[in-house]
Each structure stands twice: as C-alpha cells, then as structure tokens.
Protein backbone atom coordinates (compact mmCIF):
# COMPACT_ATOMS: atom_id res chain seq x y z
CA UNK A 1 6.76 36.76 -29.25
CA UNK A 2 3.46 34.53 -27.86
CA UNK A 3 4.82 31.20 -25.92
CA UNK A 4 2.86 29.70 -28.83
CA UNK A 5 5.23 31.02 -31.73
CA UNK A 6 8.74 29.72 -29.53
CA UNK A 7 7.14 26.18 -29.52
CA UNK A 8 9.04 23.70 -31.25
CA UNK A 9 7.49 21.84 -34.18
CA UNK A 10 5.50 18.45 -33.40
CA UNK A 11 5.80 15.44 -34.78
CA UNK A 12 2.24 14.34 -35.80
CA UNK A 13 3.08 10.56 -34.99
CA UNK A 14 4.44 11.48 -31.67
CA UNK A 15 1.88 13.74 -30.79
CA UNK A 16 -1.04 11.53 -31.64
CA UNK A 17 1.11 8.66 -29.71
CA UNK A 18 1.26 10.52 -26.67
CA UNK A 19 -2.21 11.58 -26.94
CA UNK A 20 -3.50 8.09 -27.31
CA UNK A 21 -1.48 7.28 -23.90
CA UNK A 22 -3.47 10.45 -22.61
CA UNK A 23 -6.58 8.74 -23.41
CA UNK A 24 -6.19 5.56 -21.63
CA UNK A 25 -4.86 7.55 -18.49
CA UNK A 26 -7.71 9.42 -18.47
CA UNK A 27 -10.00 6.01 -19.20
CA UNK A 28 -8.26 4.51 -16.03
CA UNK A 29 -8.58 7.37 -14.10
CA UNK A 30 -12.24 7.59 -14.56
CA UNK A 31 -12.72 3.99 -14.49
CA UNK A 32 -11.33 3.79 -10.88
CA UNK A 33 -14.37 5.53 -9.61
CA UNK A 34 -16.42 2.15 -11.13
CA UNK A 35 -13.80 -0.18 -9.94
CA UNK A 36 -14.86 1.31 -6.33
CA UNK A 37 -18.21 0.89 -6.96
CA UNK A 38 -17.69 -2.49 -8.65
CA UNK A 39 -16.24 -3.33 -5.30
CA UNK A 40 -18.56 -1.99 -2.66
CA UNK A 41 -21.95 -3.01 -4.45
CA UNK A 42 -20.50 -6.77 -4.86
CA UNK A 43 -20.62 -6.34 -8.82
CA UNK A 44 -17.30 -8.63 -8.89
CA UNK A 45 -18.06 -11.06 -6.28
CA UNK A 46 -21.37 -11.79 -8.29
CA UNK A 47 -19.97 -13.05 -11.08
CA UNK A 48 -17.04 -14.57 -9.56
CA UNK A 49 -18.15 -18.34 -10.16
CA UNK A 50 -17.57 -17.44 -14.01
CA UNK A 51 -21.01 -17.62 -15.13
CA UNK A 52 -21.72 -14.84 -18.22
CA UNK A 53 -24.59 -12.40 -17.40
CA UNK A 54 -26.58 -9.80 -18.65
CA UNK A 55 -26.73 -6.56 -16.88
CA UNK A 56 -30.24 -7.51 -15.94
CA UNK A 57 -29.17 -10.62 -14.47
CA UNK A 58 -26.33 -8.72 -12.90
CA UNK A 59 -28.85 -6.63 -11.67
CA UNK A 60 -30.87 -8.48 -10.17
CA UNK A 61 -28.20 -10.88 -8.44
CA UNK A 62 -26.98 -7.10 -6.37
CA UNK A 63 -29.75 -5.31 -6.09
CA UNK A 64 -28.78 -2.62 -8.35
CA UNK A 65 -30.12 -0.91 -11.24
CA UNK A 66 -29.98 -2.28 -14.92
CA UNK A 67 -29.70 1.01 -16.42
CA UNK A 68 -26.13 1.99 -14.34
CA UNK A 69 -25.09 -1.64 -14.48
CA UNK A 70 -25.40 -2.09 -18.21
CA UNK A 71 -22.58 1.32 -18.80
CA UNK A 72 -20.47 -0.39 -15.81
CA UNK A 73 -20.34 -3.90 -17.58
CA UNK A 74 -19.32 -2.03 -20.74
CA UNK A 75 -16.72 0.18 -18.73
CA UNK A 76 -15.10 -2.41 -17.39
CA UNK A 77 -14.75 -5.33 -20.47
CA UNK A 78 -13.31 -2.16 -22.44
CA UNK A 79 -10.43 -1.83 -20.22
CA UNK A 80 -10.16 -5.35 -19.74
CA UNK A 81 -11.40 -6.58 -16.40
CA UNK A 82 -14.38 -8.28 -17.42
CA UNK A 83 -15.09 -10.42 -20.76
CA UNK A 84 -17.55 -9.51 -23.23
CA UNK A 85 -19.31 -11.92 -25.86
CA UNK A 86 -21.34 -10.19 -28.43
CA UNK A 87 -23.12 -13.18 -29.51
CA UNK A 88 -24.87 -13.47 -26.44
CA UNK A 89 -24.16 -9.81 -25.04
CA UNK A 90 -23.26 -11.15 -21.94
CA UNK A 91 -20.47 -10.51 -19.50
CA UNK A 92 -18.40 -13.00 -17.48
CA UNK A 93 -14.80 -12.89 -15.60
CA UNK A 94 -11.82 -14.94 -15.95
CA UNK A 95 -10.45 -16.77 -13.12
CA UNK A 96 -7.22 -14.46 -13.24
CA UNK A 97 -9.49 -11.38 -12.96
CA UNK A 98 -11.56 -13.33 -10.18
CA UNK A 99 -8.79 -13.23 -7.93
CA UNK A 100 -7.91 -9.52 -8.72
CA UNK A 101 -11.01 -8.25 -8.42
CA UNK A 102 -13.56 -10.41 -6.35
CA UNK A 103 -11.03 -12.58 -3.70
CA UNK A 104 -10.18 -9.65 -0.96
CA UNK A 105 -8.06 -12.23 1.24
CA UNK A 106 -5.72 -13.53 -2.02
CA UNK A 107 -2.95 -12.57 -2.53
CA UNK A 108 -3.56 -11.02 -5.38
CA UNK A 109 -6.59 -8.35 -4.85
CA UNK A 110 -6.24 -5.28 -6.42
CA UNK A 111 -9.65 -3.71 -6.45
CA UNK A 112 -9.26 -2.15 -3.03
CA UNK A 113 -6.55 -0.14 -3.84
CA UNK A 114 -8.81 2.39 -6.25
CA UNK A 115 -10.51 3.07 -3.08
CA UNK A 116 -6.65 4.73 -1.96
CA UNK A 117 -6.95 6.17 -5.21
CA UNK A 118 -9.83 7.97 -4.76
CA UNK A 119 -8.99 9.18 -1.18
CA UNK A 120 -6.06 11.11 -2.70
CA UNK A 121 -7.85 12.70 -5.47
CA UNK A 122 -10.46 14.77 -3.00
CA UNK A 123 -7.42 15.81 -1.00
CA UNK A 124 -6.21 17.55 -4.12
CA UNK A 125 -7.21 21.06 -3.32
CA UNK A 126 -5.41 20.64 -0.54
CA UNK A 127 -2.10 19.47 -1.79
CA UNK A 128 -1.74 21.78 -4.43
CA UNK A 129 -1.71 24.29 -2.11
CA UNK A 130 1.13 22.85 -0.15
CA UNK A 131 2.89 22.76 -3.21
CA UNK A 132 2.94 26.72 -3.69
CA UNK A 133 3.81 27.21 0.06
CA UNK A 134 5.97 23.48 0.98
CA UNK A 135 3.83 23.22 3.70
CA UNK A 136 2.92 19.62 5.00
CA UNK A 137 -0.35 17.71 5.07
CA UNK A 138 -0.70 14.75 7.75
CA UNK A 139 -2.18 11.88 7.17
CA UNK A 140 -4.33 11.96 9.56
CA UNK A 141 -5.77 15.17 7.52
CA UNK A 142 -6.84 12.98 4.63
CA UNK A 143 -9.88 11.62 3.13
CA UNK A 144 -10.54 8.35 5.63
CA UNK A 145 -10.75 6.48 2.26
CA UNK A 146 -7.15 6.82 2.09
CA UNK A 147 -6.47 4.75 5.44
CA UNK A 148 -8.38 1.88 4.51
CA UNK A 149 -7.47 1.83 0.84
CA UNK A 150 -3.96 2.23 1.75
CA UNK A 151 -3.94 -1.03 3.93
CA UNK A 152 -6.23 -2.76 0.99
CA UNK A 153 -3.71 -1.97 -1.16
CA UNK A 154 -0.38 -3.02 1.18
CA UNK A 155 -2.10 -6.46 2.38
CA UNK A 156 -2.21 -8.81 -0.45
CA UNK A 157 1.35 -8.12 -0.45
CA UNK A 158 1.57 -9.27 2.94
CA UNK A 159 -0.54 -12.10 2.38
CA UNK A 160 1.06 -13.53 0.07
CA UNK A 161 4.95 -13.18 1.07
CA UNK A 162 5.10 -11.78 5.25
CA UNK A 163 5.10 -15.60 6.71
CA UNK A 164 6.02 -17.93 4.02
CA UNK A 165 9.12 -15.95 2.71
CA UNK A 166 9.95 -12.60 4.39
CA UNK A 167 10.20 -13.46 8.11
CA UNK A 168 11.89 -16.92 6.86
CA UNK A 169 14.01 -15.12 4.83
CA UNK A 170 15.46 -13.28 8.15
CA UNK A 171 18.28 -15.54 9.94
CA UNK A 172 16.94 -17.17 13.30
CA UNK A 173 14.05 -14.84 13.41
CA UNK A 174 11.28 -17.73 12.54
CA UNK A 175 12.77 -19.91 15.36
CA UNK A 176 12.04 -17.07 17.64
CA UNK A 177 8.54 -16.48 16.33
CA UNK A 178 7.85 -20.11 16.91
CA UNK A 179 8.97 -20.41 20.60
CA UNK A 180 7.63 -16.76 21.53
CA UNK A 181 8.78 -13.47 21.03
CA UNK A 182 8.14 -10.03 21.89
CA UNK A 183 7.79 -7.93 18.94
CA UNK A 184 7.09 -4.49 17.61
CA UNK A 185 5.31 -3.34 14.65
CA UNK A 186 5.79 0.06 14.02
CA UNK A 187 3.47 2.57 12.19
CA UNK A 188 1.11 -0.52 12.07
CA UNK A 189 -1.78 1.45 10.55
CA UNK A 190 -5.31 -0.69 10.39
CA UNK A 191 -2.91 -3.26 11.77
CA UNK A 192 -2.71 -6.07 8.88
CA UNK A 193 1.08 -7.09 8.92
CA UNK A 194 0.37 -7.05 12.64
CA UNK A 195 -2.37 -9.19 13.20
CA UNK A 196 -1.24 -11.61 10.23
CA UNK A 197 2.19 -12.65 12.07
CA UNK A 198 0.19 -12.89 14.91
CA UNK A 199 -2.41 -15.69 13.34
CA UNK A 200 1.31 -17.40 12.58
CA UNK A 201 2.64 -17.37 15.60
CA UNK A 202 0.33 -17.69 18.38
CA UNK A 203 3.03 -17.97 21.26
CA UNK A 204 4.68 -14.94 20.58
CA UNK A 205 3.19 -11.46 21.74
CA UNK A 206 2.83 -8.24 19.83
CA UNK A 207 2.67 -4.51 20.00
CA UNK A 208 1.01 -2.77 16.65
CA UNK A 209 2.00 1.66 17.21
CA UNK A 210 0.67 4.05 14.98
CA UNK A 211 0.78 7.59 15.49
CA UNK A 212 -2.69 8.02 13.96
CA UNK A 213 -5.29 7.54 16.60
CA UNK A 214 -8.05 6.76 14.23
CA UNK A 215 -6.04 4.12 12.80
CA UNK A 216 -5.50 2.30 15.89
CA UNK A 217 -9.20 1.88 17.03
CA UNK A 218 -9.81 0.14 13.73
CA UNK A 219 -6.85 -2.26 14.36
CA UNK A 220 -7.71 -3.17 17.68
CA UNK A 221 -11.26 -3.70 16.11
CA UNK A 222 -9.50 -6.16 13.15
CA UNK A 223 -7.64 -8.08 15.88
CA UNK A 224 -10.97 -8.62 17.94
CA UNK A 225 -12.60 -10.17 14.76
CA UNK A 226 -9.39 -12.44 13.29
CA UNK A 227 -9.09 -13.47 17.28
CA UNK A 228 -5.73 -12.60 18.57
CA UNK A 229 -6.75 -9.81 20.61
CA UNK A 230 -5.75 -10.81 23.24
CA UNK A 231 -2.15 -11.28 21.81
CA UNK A 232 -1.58 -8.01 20.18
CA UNK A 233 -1.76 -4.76 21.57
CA UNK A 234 -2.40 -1.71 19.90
CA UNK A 235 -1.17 1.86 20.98
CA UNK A 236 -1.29 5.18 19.78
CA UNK A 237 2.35 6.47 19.87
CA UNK A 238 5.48 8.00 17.51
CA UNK A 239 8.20 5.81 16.04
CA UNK A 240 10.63 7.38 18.85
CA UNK A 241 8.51 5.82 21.79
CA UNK A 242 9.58 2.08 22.24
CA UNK A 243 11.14 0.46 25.44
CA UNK A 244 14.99 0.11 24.98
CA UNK A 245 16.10 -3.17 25.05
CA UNK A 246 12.53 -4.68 24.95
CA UNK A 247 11.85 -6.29 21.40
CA UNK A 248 13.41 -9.75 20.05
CA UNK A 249 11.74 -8.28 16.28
CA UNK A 250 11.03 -4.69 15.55
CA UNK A 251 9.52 -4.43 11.94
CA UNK A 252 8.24 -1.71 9.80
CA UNK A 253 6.08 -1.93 6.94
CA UNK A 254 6.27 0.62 4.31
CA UNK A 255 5.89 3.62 6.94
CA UNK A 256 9.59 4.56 7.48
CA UNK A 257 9.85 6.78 4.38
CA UNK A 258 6.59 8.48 5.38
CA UNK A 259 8.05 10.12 8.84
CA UNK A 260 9.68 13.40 9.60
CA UNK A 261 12.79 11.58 10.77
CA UNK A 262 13.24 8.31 9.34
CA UNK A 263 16.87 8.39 11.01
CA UNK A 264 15.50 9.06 14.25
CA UNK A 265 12.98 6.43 13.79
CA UNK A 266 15.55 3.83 12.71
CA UNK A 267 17.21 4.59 15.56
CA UNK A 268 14.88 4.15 18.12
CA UNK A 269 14.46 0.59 16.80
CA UNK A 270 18.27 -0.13 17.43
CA UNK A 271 17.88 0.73 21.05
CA UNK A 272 14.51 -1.15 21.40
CA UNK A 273 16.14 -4.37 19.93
CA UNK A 274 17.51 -6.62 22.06
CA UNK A 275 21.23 -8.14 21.48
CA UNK A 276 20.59 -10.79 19.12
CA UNK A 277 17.27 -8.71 17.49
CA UNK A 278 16.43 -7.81 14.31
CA UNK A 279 14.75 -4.86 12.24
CA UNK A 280 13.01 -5.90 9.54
CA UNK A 281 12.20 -2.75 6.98
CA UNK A 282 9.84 -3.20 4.27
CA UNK A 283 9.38 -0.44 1.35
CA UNK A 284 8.40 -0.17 -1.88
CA UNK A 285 10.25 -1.46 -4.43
CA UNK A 286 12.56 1.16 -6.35
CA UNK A 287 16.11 1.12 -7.71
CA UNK A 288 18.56 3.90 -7.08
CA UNK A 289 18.21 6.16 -9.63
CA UNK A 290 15.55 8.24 -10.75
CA UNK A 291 15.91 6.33 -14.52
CA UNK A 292 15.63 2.82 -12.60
CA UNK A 293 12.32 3.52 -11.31
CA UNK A 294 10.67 5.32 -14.69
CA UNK A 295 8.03 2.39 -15.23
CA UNK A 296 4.09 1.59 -14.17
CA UNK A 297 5.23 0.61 -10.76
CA UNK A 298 7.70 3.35 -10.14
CA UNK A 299 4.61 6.04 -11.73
CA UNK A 300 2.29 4.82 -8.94
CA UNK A 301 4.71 5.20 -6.01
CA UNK A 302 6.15 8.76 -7.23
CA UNK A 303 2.49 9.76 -7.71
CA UNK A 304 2.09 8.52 -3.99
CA UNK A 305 5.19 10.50 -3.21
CA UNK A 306 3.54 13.78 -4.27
CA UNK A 307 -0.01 12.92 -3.04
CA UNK A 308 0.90 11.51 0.45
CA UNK A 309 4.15 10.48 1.63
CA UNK A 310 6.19 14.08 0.99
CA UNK A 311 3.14 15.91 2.94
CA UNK A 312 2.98 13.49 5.50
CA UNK A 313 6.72 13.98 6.16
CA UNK A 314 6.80 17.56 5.41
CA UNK A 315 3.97 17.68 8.47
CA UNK A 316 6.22 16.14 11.01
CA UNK A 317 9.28 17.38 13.04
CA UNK A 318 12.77 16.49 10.72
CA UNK A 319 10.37 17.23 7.28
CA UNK A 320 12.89 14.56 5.60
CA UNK A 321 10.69 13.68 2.62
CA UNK A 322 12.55 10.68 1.75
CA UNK A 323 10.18 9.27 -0.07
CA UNK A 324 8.74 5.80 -1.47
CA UNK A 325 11.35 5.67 -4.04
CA UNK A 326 14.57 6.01 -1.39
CA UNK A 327 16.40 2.83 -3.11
CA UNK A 328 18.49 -0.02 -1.29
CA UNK A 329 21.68 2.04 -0.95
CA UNK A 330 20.23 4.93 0.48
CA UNK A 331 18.14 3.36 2.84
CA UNK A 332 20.98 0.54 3.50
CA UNK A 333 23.18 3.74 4.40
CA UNK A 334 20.09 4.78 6.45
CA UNK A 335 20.13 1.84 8.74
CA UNK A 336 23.87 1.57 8.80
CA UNK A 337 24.07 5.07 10.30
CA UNK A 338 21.38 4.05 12.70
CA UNK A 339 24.61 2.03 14.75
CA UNK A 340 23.02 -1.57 12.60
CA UNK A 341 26.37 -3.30 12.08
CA UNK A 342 24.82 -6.08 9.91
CA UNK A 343 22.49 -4.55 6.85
CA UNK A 344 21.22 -6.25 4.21
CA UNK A 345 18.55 -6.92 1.27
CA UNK A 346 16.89 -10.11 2.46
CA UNK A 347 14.06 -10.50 0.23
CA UNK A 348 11.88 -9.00 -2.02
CA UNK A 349 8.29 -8.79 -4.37
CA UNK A 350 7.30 -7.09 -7.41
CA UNK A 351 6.05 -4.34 -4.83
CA UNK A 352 8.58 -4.30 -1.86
CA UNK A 353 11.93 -4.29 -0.45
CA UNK A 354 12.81 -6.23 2.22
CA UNK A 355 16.11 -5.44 4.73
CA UNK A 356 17.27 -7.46 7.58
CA UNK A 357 18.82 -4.61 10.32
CA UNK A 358 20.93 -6.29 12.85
CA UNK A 359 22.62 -4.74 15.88
C-alpha cells in the first residue's frame, strides 16, 4: 500500500481553505524581504506626510528605480500597508500605517522586525541540522541581521510601556530610580531597555551585560549617541557574573528564557539584589498551555522558539530550552525557587509579561 492510498479523504472546502491560508503565508513571507527594503531605502518615510504618489514620483523622492518601485508599491497596497487609488494610480499611507512603518522611535514600529525575520531565515541550513542531531546554535552564530532586528523588534515595546507603566507598576522601585539607584540590566543586547531607563532617570547609574561581545560594542556605541554614556556601563559577561549584594534593581528583558540555565540565572539576581531590591522579568506574552497560546502572536514566538531561543539554550551549559512561551506559572515557580519570597505578575502588553521578584 503507497502512503498515498492510506490518506484519508479531503474535504474540498477545507482543503481549498487551508490552501488559501497557505497563500497569504507565503505572500507575507515573501513580502518581508520588501518590507526590509521598504525600510532601508526610506520608501516609507517618503511618503509618510500622506501625500499619494506615483512610483515615478516615489522614485525620484529615494533615489531608486521606477521599474522595482512600481512592483513594490503594488506588493505592498495588496497586503495592505500602503493605499492604492486606481483613479489616479497613485499610492499613499494612512496615518496608522505611518507610525508602523515609517516612525522607528513610536511606539508602534513594526517594520524593523522583518529585518529579525530575515536573519533567521539564512540561518536555516543551519538549524535544520540541529534539529536531526539536538545540537545547539548560539546566538552569537547567527546572521548579524538577527541582533539588530531582534532589538528593532523588542523596543517599541519598551518605548511605549518600560517608564510610564512597567517600572511604575513595581512597588517603591520609581522612588528609587528618581533619587539614584544602582541597577543591572541583564542580557542587555544592543542595549535599548538600558539606555531608555537611563534617559529617565539621570541620577541613577547603570550596568547593561550581555554575553555576546558584538552586542555590547554596539550598545556602548547607542549610549554614546542618546548621551548617557557616561551613566551606563556596558560589559561583556554571563547572567551568573553580578556582585552579590550590589543592585537596588536587577531587570531582564526577554533574555531569561533564552539561557542554558534560566534557574541559575534567576538566581544570581537574588544574591545581586540588595534587601529591599527587586527583579523585574520581562517575557513574551503566553498563557500556560500549549492551546492558550495557538494564535498570530503565540505563531511568531513558537516560530522564534524553533529558530532561535531553543538553539541558543541548547548551546549553553544547563541546555534548559524553556522557551518564549514558558507561561506565568511556570516562570512564577521559576523565580519562587530562585529563594524570591514575593512573586508576582505586575504588568503587562499585548507582547510581554511583566513579574515583580522580591527577596
């Protein structure tokens, strides 16, 4: 018997359902390459004032060429990021799709994170080796595109919610902040949660680690330009290697469930804090259960999961693989077992969890 003949029989609705979901998956997927390009030739930012345009006048606003323009413009009004009006067969952008696309420092920006998306897709060779042999794959083994989409993709986020409501959210913390603290920011990457508490809170002093040395230059780079480099340190250095007893904050921004040993890592930050301190974890957004999480969001951070955050773990000492999709009661049993007597969920976004840790 062929595996053909033991197939069940298809529904013909189903099937052409399904296939019709293939189609825009595969339309997004390719699309993200022009999304990119959209991005790093200033496509969006030129026509971010609302005016329509023809690809010509597109064209010759960027410097680019009609001819790849005119397919782009199409590309991108079919899947709904730019407007089309066939009377005048020009283009133009909604303020909604302005901020998305063409404002990098909103909170809101989105194009930037096709540029992670891309990163991951020429590591695929790669990874689907590791999944015949379990093997890990740092992160520092990755496409560079990666890194910087990656932090393009986390920093609206932060933007938009790290001063006004997560660290306000935390009890006393913002006090501290104010009058000067010493804090930690651990796995800091390109250093943007970092460097944006520090534009807050200019009397208290920070140290950005990252185990990822090429990471670290450019944050110590981004603190130079936003001018609070002299305020922030950056050093190259594991989640175990903090002074004990040092830290009034110790925070972590969706990087714990990307180590070898998240326990050992949560850890660490108990000792580091001092008395009265307080961890403050922030990871994706995810429910419990595997059926809690089966939606757009919960697609992109499982696909993350497979792509990145399992091989990064897998790479490191512990190989925990936790994942981006851990939940609040597994990671709230996390920190508890840690020695943090006081855990709880102190905030959250459409994109992230927040915990308050306390000693």
């Amino acid at each position: 018997m062929t595996s053909t003949q033991n197939h069940r029989t298809a529904d013909p609705v189903l099937l052409q359902e399904f296939l019709g979901r293939a189609v825009g998956d595969l339309g997004a997927t390719l699309s993200a390459a022009l999304v990119v390009i959209g991005d790093r030739l200033g496509l969006y930012r030129a026509m971010a004032d609302g005016t329509p345009v023809t690809a010509a006048e597109l064209a010759s606003r960027t410097g680019t060429a009609p001819a790849y323009v005119q397919p782009w413009l199409a590309n991108q009004a079919a899947g709904g990021y730019l407007e089309y009006d066939p009377a005048s067969g020009s283009y133009s952008m909604t303020p909604e799709q302005v901020l998305a696309l063409a404002v990098e420092d909103g909170p809101a920006f989105f194009a930037g994170s096709m540029q992670l998306a891309l990163g991951v897709l020429r590591d695929v060779p790669a990874i689907e080796e590791r999944f015949r042999t379990g093997a890990g794959f740092g992160w520092h083994e990755h496409d560079a595109d990666l890194f910087e989409g990656t932090e393009r993709f986390f920093r609206p986020g932060y933007i938009g919610n790290l001063v006004s409501a997560w660290l306000p959210s935390l009890d006393g913390v913002l006090a501290k902040l104010t009058a000067g603290a010493q804090v930690a920011d651990v796995g800091c990457g390109h250093g943007a949660s970092t460097i944006l508490m520090a534009q807050a809170f200019p009397n208290s002093a920070f140290l950005g680690t990252d185990y990822h040395e090429g990471s670290v230059r450019v944050a110590r780079r981004h603190a130079q330009q936003a001018g609070v480099g002299d305020q922030v340190q950056f050093e190259a250095a594991d989640a175990s290697e903090l002074a004990d007893g040092a830290y009034d904050l110790v925070t972590m921004f969706d990087c714990l469930h990307d180590m070898g040993d998240p326990d050992a890592a949560a850890k660490t930050a108990r000792r580091a804090l001092r008395p009265d301190g307080t961890l403050m974890l922030v990871e994706p957004a995810a429910g419990d259960h595997i059926e809690d999480n089966l939606h757009p969001l919960g697609r992109v951070f499982y696909a993350a999961s497979a792509l990145v955050c399992t091989p990064c773990s897998l790479a490191q000492p512990g190989g925990a693989a936790l994942g981006p999709q851990a939940g609040p009661a597994r990671l709230t049993a996390l920190l508890t077992a840690a020695g943090f007597s006081r855990v709880r969920l102190a905030s959250q976004s459409p994109v992230n969890l927040v915990f308050e840790a306390r000693p």
